[in-house]
PDB file of N, CA and C in Angstrom:
ATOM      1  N   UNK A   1     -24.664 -52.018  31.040  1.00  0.00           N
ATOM      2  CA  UNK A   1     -24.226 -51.349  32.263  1.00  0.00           C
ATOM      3  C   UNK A   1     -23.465 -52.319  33.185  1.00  0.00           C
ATOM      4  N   UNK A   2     -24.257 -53.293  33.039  1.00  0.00           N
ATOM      5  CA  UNK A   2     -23.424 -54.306  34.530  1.00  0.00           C
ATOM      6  C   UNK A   2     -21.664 -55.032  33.847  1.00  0.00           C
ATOM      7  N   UNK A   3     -21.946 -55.070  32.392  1.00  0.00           N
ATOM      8  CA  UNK A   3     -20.956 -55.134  31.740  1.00  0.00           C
ATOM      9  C   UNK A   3     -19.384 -53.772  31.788  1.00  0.00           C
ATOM     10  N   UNK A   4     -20.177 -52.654  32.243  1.00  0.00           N
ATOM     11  CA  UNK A   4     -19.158 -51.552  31.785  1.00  0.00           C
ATOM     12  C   UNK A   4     -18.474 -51.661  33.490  1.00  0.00           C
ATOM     13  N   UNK A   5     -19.303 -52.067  34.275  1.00  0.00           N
ATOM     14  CA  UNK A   5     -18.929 -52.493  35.907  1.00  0.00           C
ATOM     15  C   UNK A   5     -17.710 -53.009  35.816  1.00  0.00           C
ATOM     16  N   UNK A   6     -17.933 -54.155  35.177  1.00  0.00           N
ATOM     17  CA  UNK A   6     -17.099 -55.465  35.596  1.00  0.00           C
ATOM     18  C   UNK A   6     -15.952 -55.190  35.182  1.00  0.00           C
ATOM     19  N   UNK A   7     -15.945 -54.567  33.944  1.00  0.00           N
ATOM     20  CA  UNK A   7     -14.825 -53.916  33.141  1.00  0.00           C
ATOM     21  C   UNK A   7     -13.955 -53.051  33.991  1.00  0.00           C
ATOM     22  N   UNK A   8     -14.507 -52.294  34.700  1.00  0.00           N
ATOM     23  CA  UNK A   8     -14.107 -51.153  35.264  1.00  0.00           C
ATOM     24  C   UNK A   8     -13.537 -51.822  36.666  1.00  0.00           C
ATOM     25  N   UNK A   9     -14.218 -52.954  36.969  1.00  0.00           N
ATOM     26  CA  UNK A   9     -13.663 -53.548  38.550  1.00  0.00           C
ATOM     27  C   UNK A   9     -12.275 -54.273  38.314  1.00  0.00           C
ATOM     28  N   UNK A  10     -12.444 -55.133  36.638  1.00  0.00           N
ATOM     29  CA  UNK A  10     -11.490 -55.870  36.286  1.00  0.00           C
ATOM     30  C   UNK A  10     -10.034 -54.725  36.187  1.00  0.00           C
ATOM     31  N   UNK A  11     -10.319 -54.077  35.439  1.00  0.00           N
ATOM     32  CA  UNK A  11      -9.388 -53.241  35.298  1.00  0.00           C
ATOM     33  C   UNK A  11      -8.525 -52.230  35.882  1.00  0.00           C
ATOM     34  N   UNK A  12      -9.553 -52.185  37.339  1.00  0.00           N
ATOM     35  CA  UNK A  12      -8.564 -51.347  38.614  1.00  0.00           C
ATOM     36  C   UNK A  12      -7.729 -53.021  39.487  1.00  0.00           C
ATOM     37  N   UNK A  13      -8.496 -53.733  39.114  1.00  0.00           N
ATOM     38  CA  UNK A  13      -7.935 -54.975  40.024  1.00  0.00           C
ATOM     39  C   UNK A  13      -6.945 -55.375  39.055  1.00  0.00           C
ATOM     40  N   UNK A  14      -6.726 -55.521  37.715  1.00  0.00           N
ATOM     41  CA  UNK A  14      -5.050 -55.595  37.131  1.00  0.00           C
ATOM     42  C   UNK A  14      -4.468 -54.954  37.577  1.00  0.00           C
ATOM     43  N   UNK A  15      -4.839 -53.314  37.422  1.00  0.00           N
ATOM     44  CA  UNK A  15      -3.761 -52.506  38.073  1.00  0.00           C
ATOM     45  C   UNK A  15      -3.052 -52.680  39.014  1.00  0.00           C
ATOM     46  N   UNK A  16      -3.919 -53.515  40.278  1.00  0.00           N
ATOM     47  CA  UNK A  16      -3.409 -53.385  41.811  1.00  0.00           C
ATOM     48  C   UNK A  16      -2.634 -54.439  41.544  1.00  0.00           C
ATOM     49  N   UNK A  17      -2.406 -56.219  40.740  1.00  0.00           N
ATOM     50  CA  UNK A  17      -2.035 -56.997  40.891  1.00  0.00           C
ATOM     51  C   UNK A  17      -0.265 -56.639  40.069  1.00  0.00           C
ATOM     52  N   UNK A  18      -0.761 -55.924  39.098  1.00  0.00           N
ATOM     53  CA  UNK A  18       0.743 -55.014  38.350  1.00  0.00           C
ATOM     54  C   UNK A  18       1.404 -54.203  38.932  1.00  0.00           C
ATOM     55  N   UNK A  19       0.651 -53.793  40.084  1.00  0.00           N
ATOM     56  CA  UNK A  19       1.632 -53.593  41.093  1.00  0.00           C
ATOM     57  C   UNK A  19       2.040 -53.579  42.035  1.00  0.00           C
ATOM     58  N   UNK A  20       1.746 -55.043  42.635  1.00  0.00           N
ATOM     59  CA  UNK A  20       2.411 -56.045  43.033  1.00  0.00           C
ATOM     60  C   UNK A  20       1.517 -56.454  44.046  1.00  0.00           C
ATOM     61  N   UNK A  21       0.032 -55.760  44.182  1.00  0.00           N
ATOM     62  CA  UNK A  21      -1.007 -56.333  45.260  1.00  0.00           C
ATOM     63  C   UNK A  21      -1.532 -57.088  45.008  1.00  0.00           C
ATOM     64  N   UNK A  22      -0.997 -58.519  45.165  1.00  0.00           N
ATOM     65  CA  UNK A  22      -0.986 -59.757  44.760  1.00  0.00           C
ATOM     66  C   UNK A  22      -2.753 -60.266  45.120  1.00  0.00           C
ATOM     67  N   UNK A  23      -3.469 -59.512  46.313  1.00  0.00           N
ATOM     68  CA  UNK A  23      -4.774 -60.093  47.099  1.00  0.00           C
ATOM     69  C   UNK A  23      -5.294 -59.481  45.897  1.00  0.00           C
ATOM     70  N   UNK A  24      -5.499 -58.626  45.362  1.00  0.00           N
ATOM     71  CA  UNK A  24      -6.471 -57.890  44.306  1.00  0.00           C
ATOM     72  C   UNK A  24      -6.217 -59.289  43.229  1.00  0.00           C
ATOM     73  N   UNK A  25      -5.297 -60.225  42.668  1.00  0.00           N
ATOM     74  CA  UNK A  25      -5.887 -61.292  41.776  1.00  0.00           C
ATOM     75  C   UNK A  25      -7.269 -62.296  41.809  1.00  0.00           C
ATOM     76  N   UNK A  26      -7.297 -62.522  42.772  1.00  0.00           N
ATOM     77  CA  UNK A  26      -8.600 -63.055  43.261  1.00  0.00           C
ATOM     78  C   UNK A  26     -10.032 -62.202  42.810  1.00  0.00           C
ATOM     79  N   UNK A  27     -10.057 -61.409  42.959  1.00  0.00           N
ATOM     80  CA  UNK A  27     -11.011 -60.667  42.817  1.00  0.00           C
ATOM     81  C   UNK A  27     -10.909 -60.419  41.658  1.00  0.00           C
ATOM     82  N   UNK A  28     -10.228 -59.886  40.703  1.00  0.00           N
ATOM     83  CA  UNK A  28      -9.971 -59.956  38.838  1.00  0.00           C
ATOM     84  C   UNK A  28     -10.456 -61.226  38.527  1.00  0.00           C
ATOM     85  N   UNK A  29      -9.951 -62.173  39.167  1.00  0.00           N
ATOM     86  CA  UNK A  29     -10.675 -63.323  38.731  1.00  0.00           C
ATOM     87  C   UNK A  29     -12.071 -63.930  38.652  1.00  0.00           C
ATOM     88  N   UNK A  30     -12.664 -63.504  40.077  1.00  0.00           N
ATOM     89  CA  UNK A  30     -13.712 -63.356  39.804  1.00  0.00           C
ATOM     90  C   UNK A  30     -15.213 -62.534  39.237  1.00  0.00           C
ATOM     91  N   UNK A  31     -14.548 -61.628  39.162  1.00  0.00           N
ATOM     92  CA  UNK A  31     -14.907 -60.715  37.918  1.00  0.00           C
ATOM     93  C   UNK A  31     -14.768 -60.988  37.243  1.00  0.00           C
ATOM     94  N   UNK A  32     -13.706 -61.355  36.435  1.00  0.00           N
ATOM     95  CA  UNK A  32     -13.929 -61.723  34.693  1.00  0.00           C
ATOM     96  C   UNK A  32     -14.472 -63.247  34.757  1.00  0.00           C
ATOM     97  N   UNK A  33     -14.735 -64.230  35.888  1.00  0.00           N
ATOM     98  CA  UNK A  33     -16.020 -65.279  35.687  1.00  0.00           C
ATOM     99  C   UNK A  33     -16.949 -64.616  35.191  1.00  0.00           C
ATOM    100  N   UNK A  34     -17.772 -63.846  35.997  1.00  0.00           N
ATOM    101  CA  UNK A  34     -18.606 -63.161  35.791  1.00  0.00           C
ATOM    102  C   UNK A  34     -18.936 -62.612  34.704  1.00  0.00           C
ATOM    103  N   UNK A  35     -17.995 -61.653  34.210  1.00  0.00           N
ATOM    104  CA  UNK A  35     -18.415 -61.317  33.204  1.00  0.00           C
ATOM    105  C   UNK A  35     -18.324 -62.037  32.031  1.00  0.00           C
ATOM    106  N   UNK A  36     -17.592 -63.195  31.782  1.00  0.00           N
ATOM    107  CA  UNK A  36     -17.583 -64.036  30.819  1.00  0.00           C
ATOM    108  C   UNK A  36     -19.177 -64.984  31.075  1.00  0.00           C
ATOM    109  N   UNK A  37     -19.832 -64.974  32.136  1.00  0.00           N
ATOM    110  CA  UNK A  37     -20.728 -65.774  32.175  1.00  0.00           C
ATOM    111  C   UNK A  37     -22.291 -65.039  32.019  1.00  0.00           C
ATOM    112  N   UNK A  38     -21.833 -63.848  31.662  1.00  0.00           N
ATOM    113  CA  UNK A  38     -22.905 -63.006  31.708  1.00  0.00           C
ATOM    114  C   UNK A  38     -24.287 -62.839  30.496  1.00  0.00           C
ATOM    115  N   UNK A  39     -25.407 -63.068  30.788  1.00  0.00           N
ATOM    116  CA  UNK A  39     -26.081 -63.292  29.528  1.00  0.00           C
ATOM    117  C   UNK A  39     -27.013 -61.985  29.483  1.00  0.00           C
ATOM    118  N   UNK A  40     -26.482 -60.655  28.619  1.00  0.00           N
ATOM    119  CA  UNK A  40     -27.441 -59.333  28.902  1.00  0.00           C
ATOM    120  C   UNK A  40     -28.627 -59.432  28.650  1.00  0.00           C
ATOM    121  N   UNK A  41     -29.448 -60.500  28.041  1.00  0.00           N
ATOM    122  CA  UNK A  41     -30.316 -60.708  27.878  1.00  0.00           C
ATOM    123  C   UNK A  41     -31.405 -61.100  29.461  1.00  0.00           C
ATOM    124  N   UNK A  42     -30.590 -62.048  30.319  1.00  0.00           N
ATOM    125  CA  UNK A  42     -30.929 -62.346  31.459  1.00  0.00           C
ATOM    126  C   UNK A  42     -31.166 -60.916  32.577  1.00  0.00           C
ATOM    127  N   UNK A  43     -31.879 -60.594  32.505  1.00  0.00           N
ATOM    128  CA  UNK A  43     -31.934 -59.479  33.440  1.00  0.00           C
ATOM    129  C   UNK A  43     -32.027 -59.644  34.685  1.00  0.00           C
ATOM    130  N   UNK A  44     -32.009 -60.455  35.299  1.00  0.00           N
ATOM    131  CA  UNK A  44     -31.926 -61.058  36.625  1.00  0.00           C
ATOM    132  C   UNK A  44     -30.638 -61.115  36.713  1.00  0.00           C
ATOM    133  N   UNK A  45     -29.684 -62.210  36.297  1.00  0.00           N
ATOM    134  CA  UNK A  45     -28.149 -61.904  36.675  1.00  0.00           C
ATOM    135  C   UNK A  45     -27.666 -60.553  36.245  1.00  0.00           C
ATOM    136  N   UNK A  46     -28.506 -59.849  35.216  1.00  0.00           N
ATOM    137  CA  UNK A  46     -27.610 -58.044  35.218  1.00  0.00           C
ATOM    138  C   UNK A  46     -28.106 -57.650  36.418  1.00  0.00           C
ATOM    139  N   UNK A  47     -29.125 -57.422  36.968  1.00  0.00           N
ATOM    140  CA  UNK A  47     -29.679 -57.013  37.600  1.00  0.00           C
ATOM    141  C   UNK A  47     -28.563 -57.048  39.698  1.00  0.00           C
ATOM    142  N   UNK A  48     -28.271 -58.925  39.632  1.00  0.00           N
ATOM    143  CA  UNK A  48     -28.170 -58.964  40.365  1.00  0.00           C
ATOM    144  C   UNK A  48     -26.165 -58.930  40.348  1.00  0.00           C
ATOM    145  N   UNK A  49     -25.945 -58.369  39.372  1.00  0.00           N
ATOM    146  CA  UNK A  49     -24.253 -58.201  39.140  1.00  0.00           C
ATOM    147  C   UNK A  49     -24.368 -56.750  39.294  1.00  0.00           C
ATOM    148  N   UNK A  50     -25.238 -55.777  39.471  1.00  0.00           N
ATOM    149  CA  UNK A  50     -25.546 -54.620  39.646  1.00  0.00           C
ATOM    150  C   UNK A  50     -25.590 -54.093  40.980  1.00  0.00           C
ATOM    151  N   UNK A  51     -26.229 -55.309  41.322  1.00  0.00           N
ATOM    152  CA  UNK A  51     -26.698 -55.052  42.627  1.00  0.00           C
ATOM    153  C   UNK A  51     -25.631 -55.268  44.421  1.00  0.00           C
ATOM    154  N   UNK A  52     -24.715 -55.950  43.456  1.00  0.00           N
ATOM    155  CA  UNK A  52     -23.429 -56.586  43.948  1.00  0.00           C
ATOM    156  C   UNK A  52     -22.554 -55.870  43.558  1.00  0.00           C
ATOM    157  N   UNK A  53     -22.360 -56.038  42.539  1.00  0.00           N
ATOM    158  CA  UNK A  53     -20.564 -54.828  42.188  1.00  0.00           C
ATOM    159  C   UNK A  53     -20.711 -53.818  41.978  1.00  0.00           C
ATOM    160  N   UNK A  54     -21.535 -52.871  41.713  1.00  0.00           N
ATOM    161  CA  UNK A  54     -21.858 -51.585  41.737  1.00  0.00           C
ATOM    162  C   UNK A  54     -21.188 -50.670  42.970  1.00  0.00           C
ATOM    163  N   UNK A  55     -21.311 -51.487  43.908  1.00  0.00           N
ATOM    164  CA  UNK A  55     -21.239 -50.502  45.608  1.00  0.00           C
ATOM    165  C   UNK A  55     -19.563 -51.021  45.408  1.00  0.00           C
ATOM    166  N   UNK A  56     -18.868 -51.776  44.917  1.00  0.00           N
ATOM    167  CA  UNK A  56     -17.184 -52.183  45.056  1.00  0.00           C
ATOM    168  C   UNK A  56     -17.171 -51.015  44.049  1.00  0.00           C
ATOM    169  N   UNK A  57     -17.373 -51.089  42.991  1.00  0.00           N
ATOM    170  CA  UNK A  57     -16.958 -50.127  42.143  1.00  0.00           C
ATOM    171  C   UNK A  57     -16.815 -48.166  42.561  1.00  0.00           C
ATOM    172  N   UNK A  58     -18.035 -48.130  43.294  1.00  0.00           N
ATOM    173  CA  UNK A  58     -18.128 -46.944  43.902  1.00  0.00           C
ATOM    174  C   UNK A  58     -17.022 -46.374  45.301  1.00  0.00           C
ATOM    175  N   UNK A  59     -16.899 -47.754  45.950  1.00  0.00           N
ATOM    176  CA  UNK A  59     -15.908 -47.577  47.051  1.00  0.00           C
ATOM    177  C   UNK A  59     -14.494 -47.612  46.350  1.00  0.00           C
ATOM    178  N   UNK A  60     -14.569 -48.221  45.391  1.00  0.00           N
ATOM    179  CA  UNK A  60     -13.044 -47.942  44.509  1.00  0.00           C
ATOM    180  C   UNK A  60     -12.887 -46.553  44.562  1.00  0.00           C
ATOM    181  N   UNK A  61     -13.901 -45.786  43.600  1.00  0.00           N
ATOM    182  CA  UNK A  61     -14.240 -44.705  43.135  1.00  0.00           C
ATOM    183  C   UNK A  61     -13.849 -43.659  43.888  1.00  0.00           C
ATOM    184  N   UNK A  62     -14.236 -43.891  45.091  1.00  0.00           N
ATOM    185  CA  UNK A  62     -14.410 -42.687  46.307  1.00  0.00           C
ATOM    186  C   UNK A  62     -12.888 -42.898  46.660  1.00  0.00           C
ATOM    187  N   UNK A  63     -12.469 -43.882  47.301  1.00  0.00           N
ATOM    188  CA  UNK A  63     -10.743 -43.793  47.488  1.00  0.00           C
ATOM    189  C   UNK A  63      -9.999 -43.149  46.621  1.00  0.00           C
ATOM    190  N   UNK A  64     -10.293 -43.435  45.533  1.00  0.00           N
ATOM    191  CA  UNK A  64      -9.285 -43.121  44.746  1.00  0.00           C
ATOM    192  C   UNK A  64      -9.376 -41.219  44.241  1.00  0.00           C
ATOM    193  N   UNK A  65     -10.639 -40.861  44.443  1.00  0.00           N
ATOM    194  CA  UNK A  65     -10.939 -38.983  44.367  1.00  0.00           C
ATOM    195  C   UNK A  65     -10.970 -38.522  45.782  1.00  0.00           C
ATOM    196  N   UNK A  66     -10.174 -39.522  46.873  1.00  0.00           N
ATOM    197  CA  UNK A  66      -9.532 -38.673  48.214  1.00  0.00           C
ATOM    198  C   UNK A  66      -7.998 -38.300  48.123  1.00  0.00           C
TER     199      UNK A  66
END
């Protein structure tokens, strides 16, 4: 789950940098730290990458179905 997040954060934040919202790179970037550093086994960092990008992902979410 915290994996399908990051995916989903990474991948609206290419979008914005492809076209041409250069501030959204930063944030791709640190997302895919993240998710490259991610151990699903560790349930504490899923837990707490859940607990953190979950609510960005949702405020994406909601902008974008106004």
């Amino acid at each position: 789950m915290a994996r399908d997040v990051l995916l989903q954060l990474i991948g609206h934040a290419a979008s914005q940098v492809a076209a041409g919202a250069g501030e959204w790179a930063e944030k791709r970037d640190r997302w895919t730290s993240l998710l490259n550093a991610l151990d699903p086994r560790d349930t504490d960092s899923v837990q707490e990458v859940l607990d953190r990008e979950a609510p960005a992902l949702k405020s994406i979410s909601e902008g974008l179905n106004r």
